[in-house]
Protein backbone atom coordinates (compact mmCIF):
# COMPACT_ATOMS: atom_id res chain seq x y z
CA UNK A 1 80.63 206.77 15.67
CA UNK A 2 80.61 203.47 14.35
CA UNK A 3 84.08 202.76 15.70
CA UNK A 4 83.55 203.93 18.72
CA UNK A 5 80.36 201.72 19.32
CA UNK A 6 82.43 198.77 18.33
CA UNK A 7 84.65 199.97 21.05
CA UNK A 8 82.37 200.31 23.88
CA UNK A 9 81.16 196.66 22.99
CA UNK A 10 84.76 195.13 22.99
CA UNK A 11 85.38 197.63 25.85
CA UNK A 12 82.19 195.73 27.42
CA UNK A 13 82.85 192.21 26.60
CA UNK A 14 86.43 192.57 27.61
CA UNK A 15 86.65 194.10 30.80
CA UNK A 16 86.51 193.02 34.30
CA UNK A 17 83.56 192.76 36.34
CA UNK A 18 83.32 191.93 40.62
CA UNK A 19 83.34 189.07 41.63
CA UNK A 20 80.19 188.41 43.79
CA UNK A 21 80.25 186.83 47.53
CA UNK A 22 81.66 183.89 48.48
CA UNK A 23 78.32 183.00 49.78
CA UNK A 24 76.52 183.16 46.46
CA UNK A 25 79.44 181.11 44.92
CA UNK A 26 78.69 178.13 47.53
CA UNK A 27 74.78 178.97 46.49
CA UNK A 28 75.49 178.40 42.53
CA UNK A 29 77.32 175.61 43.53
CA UNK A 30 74.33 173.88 45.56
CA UNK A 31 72.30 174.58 42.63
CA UNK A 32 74.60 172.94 40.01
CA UNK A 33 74.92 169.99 42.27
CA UNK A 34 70.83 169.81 42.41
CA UNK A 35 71.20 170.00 38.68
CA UNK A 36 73.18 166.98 37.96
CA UNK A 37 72.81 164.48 41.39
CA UNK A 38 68.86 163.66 40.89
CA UNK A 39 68.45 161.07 37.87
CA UNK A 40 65.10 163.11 36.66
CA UNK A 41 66.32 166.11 36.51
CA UNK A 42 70.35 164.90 35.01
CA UNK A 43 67.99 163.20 32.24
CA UNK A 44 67.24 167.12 31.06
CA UNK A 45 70.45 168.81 32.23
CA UNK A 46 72.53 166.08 30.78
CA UNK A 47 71.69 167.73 27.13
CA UNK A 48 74.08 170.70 28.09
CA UNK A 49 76.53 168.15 28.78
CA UNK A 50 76.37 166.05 25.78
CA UNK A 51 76.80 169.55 23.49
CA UNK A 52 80.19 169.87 25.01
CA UNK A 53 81.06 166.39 24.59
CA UNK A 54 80.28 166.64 21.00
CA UNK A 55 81.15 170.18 20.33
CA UNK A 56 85.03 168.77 22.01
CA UNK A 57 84.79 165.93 19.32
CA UNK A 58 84.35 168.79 16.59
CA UNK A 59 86.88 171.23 17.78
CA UNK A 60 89.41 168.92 18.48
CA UNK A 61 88.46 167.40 14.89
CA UNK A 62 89.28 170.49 13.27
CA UNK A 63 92.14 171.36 15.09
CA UNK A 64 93.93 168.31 14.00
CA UNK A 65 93.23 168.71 10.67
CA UNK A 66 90.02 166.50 10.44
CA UNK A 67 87.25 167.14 8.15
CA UNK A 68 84.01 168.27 10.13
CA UNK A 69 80.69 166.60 8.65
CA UNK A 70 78.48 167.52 11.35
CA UNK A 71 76.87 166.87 14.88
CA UNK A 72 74.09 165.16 15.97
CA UNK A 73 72.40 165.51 19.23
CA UNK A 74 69.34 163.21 20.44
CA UNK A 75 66.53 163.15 23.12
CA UNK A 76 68.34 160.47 25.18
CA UNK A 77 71.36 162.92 25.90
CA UNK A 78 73.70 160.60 23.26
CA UNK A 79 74.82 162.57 20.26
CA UNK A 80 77.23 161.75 17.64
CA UNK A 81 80.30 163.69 15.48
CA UNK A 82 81.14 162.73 12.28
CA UNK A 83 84.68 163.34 10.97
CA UNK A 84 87.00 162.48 8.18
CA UNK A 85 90.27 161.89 7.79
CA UNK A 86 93.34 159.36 8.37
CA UNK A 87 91.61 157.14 10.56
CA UNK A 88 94.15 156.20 12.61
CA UNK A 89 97.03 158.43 14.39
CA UNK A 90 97.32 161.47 16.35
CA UNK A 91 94.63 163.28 15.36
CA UNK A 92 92.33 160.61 15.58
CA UNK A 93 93.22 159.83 18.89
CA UNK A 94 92.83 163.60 20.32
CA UNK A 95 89.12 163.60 18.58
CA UNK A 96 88.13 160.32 20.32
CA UNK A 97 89.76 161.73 23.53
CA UNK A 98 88.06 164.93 23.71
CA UNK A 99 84.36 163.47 24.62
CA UNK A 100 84.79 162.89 27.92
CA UNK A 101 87.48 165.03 28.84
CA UNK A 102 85.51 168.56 27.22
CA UNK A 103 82.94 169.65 29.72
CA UNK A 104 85.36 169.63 32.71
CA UNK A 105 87.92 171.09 30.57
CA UNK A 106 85.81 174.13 29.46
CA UNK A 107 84.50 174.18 32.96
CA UNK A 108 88.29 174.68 34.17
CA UNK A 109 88.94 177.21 31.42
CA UNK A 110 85.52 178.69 32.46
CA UNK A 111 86.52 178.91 36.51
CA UNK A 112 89.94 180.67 35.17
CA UNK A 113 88.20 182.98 33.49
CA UNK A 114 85.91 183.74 36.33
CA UNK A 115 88.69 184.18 38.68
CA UNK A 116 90.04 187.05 36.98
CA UNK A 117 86.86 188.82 36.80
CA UNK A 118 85.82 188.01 32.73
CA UNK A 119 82.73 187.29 33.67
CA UNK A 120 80.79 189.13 30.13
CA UNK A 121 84.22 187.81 28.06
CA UNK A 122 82.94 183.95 29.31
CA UNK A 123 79.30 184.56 28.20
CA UNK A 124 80.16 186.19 25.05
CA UNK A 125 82.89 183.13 24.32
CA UNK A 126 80.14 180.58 24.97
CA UNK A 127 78.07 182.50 22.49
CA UNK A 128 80.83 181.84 19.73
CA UNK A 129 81.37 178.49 20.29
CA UNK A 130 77.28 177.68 20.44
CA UNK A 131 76.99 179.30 17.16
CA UNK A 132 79.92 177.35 15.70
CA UNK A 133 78.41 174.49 17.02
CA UNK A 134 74.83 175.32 15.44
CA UNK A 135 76.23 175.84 12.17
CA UNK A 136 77.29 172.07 12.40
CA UNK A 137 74.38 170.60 13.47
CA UNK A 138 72.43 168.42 11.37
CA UNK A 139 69.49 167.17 13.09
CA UNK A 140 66.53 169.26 14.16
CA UNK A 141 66.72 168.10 18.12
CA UNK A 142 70.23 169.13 17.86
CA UNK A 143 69.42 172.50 16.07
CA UNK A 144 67.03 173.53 18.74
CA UNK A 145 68.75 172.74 21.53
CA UNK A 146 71.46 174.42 20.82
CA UNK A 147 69.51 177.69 19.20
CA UNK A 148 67.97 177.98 22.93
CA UNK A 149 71.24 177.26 24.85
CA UNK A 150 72.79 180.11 22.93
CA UNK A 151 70.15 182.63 23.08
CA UNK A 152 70.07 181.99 26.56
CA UNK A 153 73.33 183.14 26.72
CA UNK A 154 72.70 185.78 24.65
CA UNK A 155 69.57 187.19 26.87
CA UNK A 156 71.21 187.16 29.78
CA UNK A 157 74.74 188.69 28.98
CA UNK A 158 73.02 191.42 26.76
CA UNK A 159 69.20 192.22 29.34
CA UNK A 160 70.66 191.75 32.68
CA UNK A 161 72.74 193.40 35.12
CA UNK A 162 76.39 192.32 36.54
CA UNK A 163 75.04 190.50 39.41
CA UNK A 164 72.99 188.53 37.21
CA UNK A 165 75.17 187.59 34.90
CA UNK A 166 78.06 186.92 37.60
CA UNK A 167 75.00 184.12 39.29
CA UNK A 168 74.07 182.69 35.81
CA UNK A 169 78.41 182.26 34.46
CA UNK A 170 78.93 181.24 37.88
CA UNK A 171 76.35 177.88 37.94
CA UNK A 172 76.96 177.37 34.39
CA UNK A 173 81.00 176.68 35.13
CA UNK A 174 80.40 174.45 38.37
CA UNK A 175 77.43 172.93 36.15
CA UNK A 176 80.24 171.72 33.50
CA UNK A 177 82.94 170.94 36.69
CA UNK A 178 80.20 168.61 38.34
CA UNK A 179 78.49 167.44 35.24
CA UNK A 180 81.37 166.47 33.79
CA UNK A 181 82.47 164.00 36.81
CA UNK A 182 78.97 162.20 36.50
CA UNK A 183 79.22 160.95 33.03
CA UNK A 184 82.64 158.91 33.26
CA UNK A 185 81.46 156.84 36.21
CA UNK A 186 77.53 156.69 34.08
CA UNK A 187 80.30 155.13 31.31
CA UNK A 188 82.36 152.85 33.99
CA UNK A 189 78.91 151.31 34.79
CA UNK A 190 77.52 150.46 31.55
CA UNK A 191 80.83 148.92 30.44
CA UNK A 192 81.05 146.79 33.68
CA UNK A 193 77.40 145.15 32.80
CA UNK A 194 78.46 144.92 29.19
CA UNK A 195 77.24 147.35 27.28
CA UNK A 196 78.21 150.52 25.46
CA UNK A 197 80.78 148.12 23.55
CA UNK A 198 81.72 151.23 21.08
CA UNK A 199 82.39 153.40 23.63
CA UNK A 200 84.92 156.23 23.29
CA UNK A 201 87.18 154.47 25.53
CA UNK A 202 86.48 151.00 23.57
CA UNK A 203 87.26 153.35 20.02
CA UNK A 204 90.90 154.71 22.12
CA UNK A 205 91.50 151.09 22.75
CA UNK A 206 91.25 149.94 19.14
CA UNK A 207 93.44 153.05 18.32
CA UNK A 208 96.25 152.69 20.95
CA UNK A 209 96.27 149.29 22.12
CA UNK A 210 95.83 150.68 25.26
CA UNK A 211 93.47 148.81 27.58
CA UNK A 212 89.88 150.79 27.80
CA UNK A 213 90.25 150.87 31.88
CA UNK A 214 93.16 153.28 31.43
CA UNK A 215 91.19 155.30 28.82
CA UNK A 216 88.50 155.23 32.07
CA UNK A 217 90.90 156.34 34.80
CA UNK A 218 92.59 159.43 32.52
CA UNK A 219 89.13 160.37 31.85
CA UNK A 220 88.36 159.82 35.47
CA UNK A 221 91.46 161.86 36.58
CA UNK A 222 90.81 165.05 34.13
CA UNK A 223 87.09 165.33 35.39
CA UNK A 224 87.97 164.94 39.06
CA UNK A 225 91.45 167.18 38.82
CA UNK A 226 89.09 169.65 36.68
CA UNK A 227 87.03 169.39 39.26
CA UNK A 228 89.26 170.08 42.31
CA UNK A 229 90.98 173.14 40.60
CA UNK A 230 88.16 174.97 39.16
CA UNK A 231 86.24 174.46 42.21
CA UNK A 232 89.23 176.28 43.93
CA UNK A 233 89.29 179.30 41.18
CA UNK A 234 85.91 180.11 41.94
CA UNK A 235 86.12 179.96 45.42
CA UNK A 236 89.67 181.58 45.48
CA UNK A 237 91.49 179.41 47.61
C-alpha cells in the first residue's frame, strides 16, 4: 500500500496536465508585467527575484565545487552568498555569473517545462529548490521569506485544482522572464551614476579582465533572449 501511494504521488507530480487558453496565458502575463513595471509594487516582488539571484550564486557554488556558507536575504531586495574556495578560476567565475543570469534562466527552464504540460513536476521542483535554499539561509528575513514562498508553493500544488495551479506556474514563469530583464538595466543605472562599485559585473571584471560593460551586455542578452524564448514556449509559437 505504501508503494503504491508513493506511486500515485510520483504518478501525480510527474504527469502531464492541459495546458489552459491562450487567453489566460496573455492574462498571467499582464499580471506579471503589473508585478514588476510599477516601482511600489517591484520594491515587494523584487524579493522573489533576489532568492533566485542568490539561490543561482549557491547552486552554481556547489556545482563547481565551492564550499556553501550560507545566504542572506534583506528588506531592501539585496542579499548576499557566501562561498569558499580557490578564489579565482572557473568556478569562481560561474558563481559570480550566475546572479544575474538565474531568474531568467529558471524562468526559461520553467516555460520549457510548461510547454510540455509539467505543470505539478514545476511546482513540486520549485518546492525542492526553496527548501534547499531554506536550509542555507542564515538570517531571519531570509528564513521567512523563503518559508512563505515555499509553502506557497506547497498550498497551491497540493489544495487546488489543475486550472489553478496551471494560472499560479503560469505567472510565476513570466514573473521570473520579466523580472529578470528589470534588474540588469536597475544595475546599468546605478553603475552609470557611480555606484554599486562591487557589483557582480565589477567582481567578473576583477576575475577576467574583462571590461564590466561586457559582463552588462551578456547579462543583458541572457535576460532578454530568456525572455524572447520562454515567452514563445508559453505561448506556443
Amino acid at each position: 500500500m505504501y508503494d503504491i501511494a508513493l506511486g500515485d504521488l510520483w504518478d501525480r507530480i510527474t504527469g502531464t496536465q492541459p495546458d489552459p487558453s491562450l487567453w489566460l496565458v496573455a492574462a498571467t502575463a499582464a499580471v506579471a508585467l503589473a508585478a514588476v513595471l510599477p516601482h511600489r509594487v517591484w520594491q515587494l516582488t523584487r524579493n522573489a527575484v533576489t532568492i533566485a539571484h542568490e539561490g543561482g550564486h549557491g547552486l552554481v557554488a556547489l556545482l563547481s565545487g565551492r564550499r556553501l556558507d550560507g545566504i542572506r536575504l534583506h528588506s531592501d531586495t539585496s542579499g548576499l552568498t557566501v562561498s569558499r574556495g580557490k578564489p579565482t578560476g572557473i568556478g569562481m567565475i560561474l558563481t559570480a555569473a550566475a546572479g544575474y543570469t538565474a531568474p531568467s534562466l529558471i524562468g526559461l527552464g520553467g516555460a520549457w517545462l510548461l510547454a510540455a504540460g509539467h505543470i505539478t513536476l514545476l511546482l513540486w521542483g520549485a518546492i525542492v529548490l526553496l527548501t534547499a535554499m531554506l536550509v542555507m539561509t542564515r538570517n531571519a528575513y531570509g528564513v521567512l521569506t523563503v518559508l512563505l514562498t515555499g509553502a506557497t508553493f506547497f498550498l497551491v500544488s497540493w489544495l487546488t485544482g489543475p486550472d489553478v495551479q496551471a494560472l499560479f506556474a503560469y505567472g510565476v514563469v513570466w514573473f521570473l522572464l520579466l523580472g529578470g530583464v528589470r534588474p540588469v538595466f536597475e544595475l546599468q543605472r546605478k553603475r552609470r551614476h557611480g555606484g554599486a562599485p562591487d557589483s557582480d559585473a565589477d567582481q567578473l571584471s576583477r576575475l577576467t579582465n574583462v571590461p564590466p560593460a561586457i559582463w552588462l551586455f551578456l547579462f543583458h542578452a541572457v535576460a532578454l533572449s530568456s525572455l524572447v524564448g520562454g515567452g514563445r514556449w508559453l505561448l506556443g509559437l
